[in-house]
N, C-alpha and C. Protein backbone atom coordinates (compact mmCIF):
# COMPACT_ATOMS: atom_id res chain seq x y z
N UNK A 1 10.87 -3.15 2.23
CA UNK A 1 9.51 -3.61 1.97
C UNK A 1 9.52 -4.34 0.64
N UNK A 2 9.28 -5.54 0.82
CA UNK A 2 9.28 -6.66 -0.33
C UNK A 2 7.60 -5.94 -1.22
N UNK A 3 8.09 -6.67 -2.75
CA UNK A 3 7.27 -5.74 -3.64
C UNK A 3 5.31 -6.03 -3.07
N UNK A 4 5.14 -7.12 -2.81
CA UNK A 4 3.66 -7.32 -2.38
C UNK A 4 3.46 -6.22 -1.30
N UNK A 5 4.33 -5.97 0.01
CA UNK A 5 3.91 -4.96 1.12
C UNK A 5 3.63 -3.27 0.28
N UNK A 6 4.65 -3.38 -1.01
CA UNK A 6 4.57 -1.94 -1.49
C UNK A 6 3.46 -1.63 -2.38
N UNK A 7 2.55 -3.07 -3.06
CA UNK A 7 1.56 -2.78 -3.62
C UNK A 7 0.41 -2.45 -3.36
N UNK A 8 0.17 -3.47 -1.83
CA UNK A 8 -0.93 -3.17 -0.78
C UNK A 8 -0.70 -1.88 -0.07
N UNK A 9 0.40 -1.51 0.40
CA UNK A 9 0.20 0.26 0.91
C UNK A 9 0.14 0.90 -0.16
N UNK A 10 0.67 0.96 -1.13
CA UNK A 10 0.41 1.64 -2.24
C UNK A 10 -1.41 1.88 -2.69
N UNK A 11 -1.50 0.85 -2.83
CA UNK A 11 -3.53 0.69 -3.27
C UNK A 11 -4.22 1.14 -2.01
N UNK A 12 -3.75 0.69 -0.92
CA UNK A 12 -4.40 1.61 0.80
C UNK A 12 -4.46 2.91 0.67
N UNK A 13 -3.11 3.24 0.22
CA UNK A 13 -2.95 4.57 0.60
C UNK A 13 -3.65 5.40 -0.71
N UNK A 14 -4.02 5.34 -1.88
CA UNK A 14 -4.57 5.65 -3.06
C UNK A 14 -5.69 6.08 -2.19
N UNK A 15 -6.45 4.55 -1.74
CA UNK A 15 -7.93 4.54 -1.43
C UNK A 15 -7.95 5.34 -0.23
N UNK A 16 -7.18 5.50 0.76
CA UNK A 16 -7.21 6.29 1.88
C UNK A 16 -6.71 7.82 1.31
N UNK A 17 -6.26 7.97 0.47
CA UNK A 17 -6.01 9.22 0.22
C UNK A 17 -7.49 9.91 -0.77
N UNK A 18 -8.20 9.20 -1.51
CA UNK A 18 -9.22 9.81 -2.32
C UNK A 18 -10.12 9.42 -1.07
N UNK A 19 -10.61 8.56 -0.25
CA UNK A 19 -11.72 8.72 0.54
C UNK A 19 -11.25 9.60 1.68
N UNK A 20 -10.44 9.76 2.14
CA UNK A 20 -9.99 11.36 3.30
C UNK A 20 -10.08 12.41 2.42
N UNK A 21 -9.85 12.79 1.10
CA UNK A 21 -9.64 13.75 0.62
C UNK A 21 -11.61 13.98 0.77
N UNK A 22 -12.46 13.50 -0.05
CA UNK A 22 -13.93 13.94 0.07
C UNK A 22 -14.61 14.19 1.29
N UNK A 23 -13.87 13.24 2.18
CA UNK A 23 -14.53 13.50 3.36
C UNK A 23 -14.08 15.01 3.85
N UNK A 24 -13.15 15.28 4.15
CA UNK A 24 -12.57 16.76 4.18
C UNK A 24 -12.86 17.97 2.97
N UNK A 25 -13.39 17.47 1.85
CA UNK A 25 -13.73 18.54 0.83
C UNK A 25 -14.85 18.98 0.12
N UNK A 26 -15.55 17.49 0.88
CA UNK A 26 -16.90 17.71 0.37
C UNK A 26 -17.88 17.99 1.21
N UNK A 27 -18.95 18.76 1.22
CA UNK A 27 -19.52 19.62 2.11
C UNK A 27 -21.23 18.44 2.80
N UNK A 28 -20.77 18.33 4.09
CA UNK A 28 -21.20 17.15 5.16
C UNK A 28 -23.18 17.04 4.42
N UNK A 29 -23.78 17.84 3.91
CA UNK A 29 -24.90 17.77 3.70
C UNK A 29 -24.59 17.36 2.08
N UNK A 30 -24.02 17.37 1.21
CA UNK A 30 -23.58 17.14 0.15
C UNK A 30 -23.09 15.37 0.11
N UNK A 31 -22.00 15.39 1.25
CA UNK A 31 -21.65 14.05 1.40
C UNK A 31 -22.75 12.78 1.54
N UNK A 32 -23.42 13.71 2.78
CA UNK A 32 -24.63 12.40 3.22
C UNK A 32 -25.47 11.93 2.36
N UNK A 33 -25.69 12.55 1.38
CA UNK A 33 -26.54 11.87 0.11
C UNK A 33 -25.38 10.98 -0.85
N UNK A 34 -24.69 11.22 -1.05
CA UNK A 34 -23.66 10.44 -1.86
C UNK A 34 -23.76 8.96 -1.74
N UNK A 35 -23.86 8.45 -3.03
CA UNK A 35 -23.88 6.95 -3.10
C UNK A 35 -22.62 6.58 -1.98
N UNK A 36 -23.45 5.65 -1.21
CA UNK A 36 -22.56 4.42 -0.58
C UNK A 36 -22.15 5.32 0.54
N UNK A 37 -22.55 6.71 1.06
CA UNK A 37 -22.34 7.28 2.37
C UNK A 37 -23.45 7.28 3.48
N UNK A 38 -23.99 6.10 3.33
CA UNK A 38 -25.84 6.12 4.12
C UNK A 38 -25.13 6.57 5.22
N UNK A 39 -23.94 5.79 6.31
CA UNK A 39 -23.44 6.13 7.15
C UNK A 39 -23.41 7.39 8.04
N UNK A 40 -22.75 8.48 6.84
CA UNK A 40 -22.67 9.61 7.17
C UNK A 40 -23.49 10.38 8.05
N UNK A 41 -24.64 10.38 7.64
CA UNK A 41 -25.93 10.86 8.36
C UNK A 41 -25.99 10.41 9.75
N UNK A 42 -24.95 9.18 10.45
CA UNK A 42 -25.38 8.90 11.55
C UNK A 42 -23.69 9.00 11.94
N UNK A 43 -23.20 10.18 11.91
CA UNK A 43 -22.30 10.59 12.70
C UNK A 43 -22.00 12.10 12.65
N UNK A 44 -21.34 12.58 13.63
CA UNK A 44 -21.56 13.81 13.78
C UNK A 44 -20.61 14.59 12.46
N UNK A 45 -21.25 15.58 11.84
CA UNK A 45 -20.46 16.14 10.90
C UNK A 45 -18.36 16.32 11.14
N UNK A 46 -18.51 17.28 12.37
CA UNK A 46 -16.90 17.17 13.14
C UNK A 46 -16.06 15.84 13.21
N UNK A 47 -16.71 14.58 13.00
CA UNK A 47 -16.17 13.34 13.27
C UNK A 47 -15.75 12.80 12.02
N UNK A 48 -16.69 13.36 10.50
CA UNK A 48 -16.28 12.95 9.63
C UNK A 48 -14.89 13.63 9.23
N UNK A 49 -15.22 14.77 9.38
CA UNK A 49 -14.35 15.19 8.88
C UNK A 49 -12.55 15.21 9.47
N UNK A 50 -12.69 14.66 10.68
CA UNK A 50 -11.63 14.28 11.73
C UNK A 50 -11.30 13.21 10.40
N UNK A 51 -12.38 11.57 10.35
CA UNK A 51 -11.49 10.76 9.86
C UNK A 51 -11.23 10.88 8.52
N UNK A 52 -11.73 11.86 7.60
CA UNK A 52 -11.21 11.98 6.73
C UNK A 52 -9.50 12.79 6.89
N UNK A 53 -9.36 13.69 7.64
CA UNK A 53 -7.87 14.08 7.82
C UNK A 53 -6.99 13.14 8.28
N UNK A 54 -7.38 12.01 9.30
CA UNK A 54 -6.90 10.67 9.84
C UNK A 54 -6.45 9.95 8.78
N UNK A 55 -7.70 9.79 7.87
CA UNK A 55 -7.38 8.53 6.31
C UNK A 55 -6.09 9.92 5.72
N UNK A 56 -6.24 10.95 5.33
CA UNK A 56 -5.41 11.59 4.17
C UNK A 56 -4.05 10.87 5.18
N UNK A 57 -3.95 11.37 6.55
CA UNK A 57 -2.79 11.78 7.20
C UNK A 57 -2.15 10.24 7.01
N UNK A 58 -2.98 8.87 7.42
CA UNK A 58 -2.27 7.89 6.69
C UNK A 58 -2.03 7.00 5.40
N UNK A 59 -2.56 7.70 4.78
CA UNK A 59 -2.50 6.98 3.24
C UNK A 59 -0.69 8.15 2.85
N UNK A 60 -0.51 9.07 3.61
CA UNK A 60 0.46 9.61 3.58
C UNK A 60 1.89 8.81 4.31
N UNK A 61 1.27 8.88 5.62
CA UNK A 61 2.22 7.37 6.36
C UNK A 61 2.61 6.28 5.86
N UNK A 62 1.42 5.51 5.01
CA UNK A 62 1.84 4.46 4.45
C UNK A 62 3.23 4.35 3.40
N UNK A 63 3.24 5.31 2.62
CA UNK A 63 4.15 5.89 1.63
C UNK A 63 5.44 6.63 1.97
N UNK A 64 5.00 7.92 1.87
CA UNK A 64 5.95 8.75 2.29
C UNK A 64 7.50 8.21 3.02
N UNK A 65 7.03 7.32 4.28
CA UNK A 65 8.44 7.26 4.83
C UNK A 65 9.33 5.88 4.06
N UNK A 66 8.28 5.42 3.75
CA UNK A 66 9.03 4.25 2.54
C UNK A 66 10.00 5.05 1.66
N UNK A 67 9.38 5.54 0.80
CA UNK A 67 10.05 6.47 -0.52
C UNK A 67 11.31 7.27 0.28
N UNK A 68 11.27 7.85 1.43
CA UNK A 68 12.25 9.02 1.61
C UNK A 68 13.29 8.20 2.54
N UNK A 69 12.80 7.16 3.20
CA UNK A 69 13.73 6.63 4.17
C UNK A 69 13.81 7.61 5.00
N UNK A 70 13.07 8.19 5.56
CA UNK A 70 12.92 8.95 6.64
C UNK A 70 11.99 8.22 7.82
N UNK A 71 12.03 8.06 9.03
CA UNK A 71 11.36 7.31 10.17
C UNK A 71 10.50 6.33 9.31
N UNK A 72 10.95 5.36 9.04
CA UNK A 72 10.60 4.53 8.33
C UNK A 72 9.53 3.83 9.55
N UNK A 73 9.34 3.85 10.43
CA UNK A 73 9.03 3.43 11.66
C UNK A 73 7.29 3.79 11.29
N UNK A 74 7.04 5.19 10.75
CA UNK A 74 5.66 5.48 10.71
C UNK A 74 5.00 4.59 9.77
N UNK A 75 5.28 3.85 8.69
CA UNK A 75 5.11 2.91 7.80
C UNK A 75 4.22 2.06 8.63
N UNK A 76 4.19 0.99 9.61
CA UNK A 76 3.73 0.11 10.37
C UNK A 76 2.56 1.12 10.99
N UNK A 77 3.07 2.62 11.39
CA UNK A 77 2.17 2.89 12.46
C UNK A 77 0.87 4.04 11.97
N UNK A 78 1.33 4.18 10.92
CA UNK A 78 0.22 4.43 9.86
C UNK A 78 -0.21 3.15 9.60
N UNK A 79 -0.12 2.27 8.72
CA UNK A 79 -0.75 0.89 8.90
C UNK A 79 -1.95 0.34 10.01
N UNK A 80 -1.18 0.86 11.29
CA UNK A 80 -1.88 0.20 12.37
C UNK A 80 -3.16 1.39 13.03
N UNK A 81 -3.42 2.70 12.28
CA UNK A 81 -3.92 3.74 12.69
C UNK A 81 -5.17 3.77 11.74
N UNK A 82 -4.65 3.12 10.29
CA UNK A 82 -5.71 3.15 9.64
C UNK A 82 -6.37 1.32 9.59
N UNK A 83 -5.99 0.42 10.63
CA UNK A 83 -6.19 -0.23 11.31
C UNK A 83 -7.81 -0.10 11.81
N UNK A 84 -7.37 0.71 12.82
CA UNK A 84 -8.36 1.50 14.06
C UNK A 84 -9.75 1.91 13.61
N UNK A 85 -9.35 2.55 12.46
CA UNK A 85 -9.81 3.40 11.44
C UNK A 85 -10.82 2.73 10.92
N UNK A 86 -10.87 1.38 10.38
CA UNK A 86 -11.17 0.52 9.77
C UNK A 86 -12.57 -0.73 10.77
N UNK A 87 -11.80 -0.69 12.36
CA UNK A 87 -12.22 -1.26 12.84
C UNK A 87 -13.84 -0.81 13.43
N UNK A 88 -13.56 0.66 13.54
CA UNK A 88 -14.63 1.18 14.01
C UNK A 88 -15.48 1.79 12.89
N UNK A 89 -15.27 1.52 11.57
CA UNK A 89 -16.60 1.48 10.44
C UNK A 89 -17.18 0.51 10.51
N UNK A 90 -16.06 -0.58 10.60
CA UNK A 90 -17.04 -2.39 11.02
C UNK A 90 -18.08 -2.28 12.13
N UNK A 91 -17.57 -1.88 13.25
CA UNK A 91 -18.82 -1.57 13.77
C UNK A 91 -19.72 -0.54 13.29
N UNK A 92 -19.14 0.43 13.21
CA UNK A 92 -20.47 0.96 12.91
C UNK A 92 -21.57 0.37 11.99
N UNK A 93 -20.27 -0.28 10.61
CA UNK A 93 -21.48 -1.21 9.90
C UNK A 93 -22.57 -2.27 10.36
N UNK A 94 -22.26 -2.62 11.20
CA UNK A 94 -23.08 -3.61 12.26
C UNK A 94 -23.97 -2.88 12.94
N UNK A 95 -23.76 -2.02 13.77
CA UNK A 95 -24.67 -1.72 14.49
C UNK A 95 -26.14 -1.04 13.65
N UNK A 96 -25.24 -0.76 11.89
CA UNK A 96 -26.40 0.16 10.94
C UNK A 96 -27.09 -1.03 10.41
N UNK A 97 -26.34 -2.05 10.93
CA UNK A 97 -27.21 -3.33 9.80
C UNK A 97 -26.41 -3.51 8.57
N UNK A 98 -25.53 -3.09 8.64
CA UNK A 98 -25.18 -3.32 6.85
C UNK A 98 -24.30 -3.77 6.75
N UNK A 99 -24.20 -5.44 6.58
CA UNK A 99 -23.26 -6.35 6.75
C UNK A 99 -21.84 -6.21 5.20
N UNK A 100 -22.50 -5.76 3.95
CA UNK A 100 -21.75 -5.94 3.08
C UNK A 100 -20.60 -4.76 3.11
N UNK A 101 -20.58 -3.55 3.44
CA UNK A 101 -20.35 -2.70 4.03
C UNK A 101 -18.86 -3.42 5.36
N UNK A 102 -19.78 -4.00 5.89
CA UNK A 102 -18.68 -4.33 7.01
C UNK A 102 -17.29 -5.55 6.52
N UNK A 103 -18.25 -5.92 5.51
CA UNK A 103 -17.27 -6.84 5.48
C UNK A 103 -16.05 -6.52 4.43
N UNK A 104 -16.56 -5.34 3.49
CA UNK A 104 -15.17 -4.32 3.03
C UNK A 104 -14.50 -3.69 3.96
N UNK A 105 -14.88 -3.35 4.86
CA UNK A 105 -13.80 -3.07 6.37
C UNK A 105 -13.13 -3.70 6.81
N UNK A 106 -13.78 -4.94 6.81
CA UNK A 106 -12.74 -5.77 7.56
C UNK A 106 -11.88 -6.21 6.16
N UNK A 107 -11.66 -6.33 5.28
CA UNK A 107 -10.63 -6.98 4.08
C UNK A 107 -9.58 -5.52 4.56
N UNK A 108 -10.48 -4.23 4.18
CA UNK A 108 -9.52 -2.91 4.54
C UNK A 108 -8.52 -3.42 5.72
N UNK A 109 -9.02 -3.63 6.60
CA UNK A 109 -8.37 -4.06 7.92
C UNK A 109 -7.63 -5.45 8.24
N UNK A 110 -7.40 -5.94 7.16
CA UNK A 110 -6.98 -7.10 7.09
C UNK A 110 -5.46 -6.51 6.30
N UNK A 111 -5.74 -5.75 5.16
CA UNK A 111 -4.40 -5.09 4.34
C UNK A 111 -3.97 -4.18 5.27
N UNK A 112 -4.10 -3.47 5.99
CA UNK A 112 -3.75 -2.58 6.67
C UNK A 112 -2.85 -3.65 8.15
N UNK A 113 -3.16 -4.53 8.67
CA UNK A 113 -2.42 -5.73 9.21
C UNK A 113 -1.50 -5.85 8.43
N UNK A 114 -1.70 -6.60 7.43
CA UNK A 114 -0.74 -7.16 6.48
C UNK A 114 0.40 -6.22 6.46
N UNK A 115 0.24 -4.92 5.94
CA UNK A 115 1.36 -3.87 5.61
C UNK A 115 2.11 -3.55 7.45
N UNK A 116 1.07 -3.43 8.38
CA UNK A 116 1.51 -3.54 9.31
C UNK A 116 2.68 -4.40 10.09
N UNK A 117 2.38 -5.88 9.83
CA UNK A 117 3.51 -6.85 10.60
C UNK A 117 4.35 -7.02 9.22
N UNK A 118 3.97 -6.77 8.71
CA UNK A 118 4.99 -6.89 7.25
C UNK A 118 6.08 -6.41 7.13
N UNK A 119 6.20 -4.99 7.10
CA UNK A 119 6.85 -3.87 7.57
C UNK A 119 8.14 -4.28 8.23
N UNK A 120 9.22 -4.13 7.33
CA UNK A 120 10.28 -4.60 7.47
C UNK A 120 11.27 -3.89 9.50
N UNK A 121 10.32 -3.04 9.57
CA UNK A 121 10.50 -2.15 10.80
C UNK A 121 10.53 -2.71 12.21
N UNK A 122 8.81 -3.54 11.78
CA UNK A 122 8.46 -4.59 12.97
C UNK A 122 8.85 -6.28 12.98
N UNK A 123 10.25 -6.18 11.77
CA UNK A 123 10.95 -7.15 12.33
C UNK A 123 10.48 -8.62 12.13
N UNK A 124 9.22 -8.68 11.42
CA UNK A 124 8.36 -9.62 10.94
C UNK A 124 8.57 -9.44 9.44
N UNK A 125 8.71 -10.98 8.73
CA UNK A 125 8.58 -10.33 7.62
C UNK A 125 7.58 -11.89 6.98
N UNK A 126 6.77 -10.84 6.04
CA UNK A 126 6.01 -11.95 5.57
C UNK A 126 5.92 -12.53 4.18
């Protein structure tokens, strides 16, 4: 992984690791008032807390198999999970109306590509 792919998973995985970590630690009636979580309130408590273990589990992917050279393979597929991840806040941001919101999802989901075909694994290199 050329140094740009390691800075963008690196800063993903930061931001995916402190926003999975609250979502999983901070308590769902606590969360929903929190600046910049209007969202929250319009999903089921069990769901947040799913994608917050989803974001920890790949801001861990992103890293981890880089550093250890172990299945280096999960690198891309963490990438492409917090992808997913990404895609369906965009909607949701849309469907809540809240375009500025969506359109930090999609940049999220644009780095999360990037580290994805990047990823010396999938043989693409950019």
């Amino acid at each position: 992984m050329d140094l740009a792919l390691w800075i963008v998973a690196g800063l993903l995985a930061l931001l995916f690791l402190f926003a999975g970590a609250n979502k999983l630690l901070i308590p769902y009636d606590k969360l929903k008032n929190a600046p910049l979580s209007g969202w929250v309130s319009h999903v089921d408590p069990r769901l947040v807390k799913t994608i917050g273990a989803f974001e920890v589990l790949g801001a861990l992917g992103l890293i981890l198999p880089g550093v250890t050279g172990t299945a280096p393979i999960l690198v891309p597929v963490a990438a492409l999970g917090i992808a997913v991840i990404m895609s369906g806040a965009a909607i949701l941001h849309v469907r809540l109306r809240d375009p500025k919101h969506m359109i930090v999802n999609l940049f999220y989901l644009a780095l999360a590509l990037f580290v994805a075909i990047g990823s010396p694994v999938t043989g693409i290199s950019v």
